[in-house]
Protein backbone atom coordinates (compact mmCIF):
# COMPACT_ATOMS: atom_id res chain seq x y z
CA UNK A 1 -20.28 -16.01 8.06
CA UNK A 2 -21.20 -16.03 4.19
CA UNK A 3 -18.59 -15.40 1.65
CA UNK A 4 -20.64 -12.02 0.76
CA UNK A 5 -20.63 -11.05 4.40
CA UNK A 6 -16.99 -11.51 4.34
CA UNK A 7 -16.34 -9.93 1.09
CA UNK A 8 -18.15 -6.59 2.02
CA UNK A 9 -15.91 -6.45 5.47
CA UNK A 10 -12.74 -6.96 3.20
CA UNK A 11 -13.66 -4.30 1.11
CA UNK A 12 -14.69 -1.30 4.14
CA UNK A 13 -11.18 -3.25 5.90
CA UNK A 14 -9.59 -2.14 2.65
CA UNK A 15 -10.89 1.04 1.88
CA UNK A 16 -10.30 2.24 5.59
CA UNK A 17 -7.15 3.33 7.05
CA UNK A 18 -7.67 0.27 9.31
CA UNK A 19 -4.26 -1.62 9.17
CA UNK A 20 -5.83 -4.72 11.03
CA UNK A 21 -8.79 -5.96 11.58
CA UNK A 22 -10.27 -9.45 14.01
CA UNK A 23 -14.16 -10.36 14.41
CA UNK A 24 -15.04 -13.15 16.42
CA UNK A 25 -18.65 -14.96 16.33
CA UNK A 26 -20.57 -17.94 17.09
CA UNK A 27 -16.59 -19.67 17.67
CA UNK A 28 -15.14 -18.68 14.21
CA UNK A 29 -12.75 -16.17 14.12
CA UNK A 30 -11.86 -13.62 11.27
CA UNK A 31 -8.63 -11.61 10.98
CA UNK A 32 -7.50 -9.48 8.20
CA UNK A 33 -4.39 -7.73 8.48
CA UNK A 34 -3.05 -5.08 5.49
CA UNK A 35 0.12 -5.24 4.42
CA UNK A 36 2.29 -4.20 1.07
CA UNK A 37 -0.56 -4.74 -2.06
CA UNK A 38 -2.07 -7.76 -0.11
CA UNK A 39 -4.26 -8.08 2.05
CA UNK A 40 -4.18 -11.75 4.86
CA UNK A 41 -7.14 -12.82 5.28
CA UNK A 42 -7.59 -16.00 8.04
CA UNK A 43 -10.51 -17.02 10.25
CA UNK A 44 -10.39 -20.07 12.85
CA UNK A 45 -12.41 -22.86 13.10
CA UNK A 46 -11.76 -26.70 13.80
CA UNK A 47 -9.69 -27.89 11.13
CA UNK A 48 -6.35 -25.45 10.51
CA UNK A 49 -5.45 -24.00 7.16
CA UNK A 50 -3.33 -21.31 5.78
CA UNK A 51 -4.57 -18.59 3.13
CA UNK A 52 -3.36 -15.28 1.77
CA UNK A 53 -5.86 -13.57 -0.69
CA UNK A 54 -4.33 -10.57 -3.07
CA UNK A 55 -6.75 -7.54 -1.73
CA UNK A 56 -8.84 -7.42 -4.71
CA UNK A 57 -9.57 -10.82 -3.96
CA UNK A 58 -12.02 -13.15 -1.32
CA UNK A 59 -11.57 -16.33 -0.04
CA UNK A 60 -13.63 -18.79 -1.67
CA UNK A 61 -13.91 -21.38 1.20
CA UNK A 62 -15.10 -21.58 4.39
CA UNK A 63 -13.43 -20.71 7.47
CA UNK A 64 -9.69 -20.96 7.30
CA UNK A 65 -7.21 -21.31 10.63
CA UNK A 66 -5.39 -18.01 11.56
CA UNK A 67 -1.26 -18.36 11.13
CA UNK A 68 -0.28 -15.79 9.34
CA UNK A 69 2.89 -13.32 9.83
CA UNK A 70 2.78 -10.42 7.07
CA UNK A 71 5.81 -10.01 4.63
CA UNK A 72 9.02 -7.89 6.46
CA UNK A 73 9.39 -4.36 3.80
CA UNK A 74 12.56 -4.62 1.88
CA UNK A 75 15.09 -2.90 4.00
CA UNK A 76 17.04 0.00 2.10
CA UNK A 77 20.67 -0.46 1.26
CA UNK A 78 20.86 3.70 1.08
CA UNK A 79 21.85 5.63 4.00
CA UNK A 80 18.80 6.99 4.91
CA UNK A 81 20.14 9.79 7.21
CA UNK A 82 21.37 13.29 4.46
CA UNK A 83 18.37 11.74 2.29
CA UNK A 84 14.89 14.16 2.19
CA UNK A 85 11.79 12.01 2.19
CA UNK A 86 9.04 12.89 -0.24
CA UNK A 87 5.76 11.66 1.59
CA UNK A 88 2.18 11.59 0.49
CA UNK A 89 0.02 14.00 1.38
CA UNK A 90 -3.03 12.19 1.53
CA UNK A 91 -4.08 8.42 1.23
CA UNK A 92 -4.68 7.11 -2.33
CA UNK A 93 -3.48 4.93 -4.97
CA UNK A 94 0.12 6.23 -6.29
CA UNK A 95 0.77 6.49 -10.06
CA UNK A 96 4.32 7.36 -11.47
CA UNK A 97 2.91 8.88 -14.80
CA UNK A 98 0.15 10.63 -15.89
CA UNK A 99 -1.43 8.13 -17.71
CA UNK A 100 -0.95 4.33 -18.20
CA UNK A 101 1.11 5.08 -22.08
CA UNK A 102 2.68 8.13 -21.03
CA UNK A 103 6.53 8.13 -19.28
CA UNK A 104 6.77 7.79 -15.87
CA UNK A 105 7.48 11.24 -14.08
CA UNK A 106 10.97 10.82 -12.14
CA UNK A 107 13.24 7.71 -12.52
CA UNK A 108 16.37 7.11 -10.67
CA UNK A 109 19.17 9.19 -10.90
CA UNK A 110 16.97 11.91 -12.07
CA UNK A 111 18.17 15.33 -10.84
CA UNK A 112 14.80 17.37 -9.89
CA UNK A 113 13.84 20.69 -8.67
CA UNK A 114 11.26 21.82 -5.87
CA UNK A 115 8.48 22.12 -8.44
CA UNK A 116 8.70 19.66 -10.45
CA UNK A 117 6.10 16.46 -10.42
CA UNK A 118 7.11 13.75 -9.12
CA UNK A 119 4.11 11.18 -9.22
CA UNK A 120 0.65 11.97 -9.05
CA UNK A 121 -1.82 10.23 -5.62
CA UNK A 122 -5.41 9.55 -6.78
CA UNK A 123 -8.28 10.01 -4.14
CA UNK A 124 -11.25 9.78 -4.97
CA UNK A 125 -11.33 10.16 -8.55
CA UNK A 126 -9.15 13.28 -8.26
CA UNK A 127 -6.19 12.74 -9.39
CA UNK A 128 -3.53 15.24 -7.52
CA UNK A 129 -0.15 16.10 -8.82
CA UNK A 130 2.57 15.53 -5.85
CA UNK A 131 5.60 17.88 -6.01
CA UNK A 132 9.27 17.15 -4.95
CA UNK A 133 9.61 20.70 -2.92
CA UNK A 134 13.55 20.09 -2.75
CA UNK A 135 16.14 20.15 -5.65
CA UNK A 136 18.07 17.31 -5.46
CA UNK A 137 18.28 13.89 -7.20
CA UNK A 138 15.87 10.58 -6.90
CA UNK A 139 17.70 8.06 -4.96
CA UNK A 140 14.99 5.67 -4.58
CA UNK A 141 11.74 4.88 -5.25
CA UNK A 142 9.73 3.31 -2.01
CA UNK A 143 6.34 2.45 -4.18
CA UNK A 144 5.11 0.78 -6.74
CA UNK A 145 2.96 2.03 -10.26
CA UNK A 146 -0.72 1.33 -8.32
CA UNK A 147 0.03 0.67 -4.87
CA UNK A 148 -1.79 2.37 -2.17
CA UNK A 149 -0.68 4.70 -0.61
CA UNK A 150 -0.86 5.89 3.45
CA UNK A 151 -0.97 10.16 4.50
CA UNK A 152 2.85 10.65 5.23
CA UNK A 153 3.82 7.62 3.54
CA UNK A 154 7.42 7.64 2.29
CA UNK A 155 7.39 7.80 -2.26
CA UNK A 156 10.48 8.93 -3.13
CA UNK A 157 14.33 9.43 -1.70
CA UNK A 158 16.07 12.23 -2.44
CA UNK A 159 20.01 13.42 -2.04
CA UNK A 160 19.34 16.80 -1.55
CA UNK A 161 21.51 19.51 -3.30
């Protein structure tokens, strides 16, 4: 495969709501699995090597050997079970303020009600405000400033008043 071939299958891989993604031809093999802000990114051939790529990123050599094992999420120390998950309503790329200057929206410890904004998911150049709809107070934050985002993804933790 050409680097160009590959780099146009990286970006539909990463633009889709694919979470992994193998191709096999002519004996190579490529893999690309999505995980936290990176994308892996492995093929096989005859002589093994390791890479992962950040997604905005290609590989810039040929064929590399697939042994890969994405990164484990951080598990929470909160109790997850009196806590009311705020989840995203859409895929996108989540932004805690409303510009890049401006102050973020919530922070921990910040006591909230069910309308006010909480972080705001971009989709296709729309940018769409996301509201807590529960009073309570942020707990956690699952996400970070410019990660992307799944529909129903957990955003926020909140103790519920």
């Amino acid at each position: 495969m050409k680097v160009q071939e590959i780099r146009e299958l990286i970006k539909l891989v990463d633009q889709s709501g694919i979470e992994e993604f193998v191709f096999e031809s002519a004996g190579s093999k490529l893999k690309m699995k999505k995980s936290t802000g990176t994308t892996t990114y492995a093929a096989a051939s005859e002589a093994p090597v390791v890479k992962s790529v950040p997604v905005q990123e290609a590989p810039k050599s040929a064929p590399v050997v697939q042994e890969v094992q994405a990164p484990e999420a951080p598990k929470s120390a909160i109790d997850e079970t009196d806590l009311h998950k705020i989840t995203s309503p859409m895929v996108g790329t989540f932004y805690q303020s409303p510009s890049p200057d401006a102050d973020v929206y919530v922070k921990l410890g910040d006591k909230i009600n069910a309308q006010s904004v909480v972080c705001i998911v971009e989709a296709m150049k729309l940018f769409n405000e996301i509201e807590a709809e529960v009073d309570g107070e942020i707990v956690e934050i699952l996400v970070k400033d410019g990660q992307l985002v799944e529909y129903g993804q957990p955003l926020f933790l909140v103790k519920p008043e």
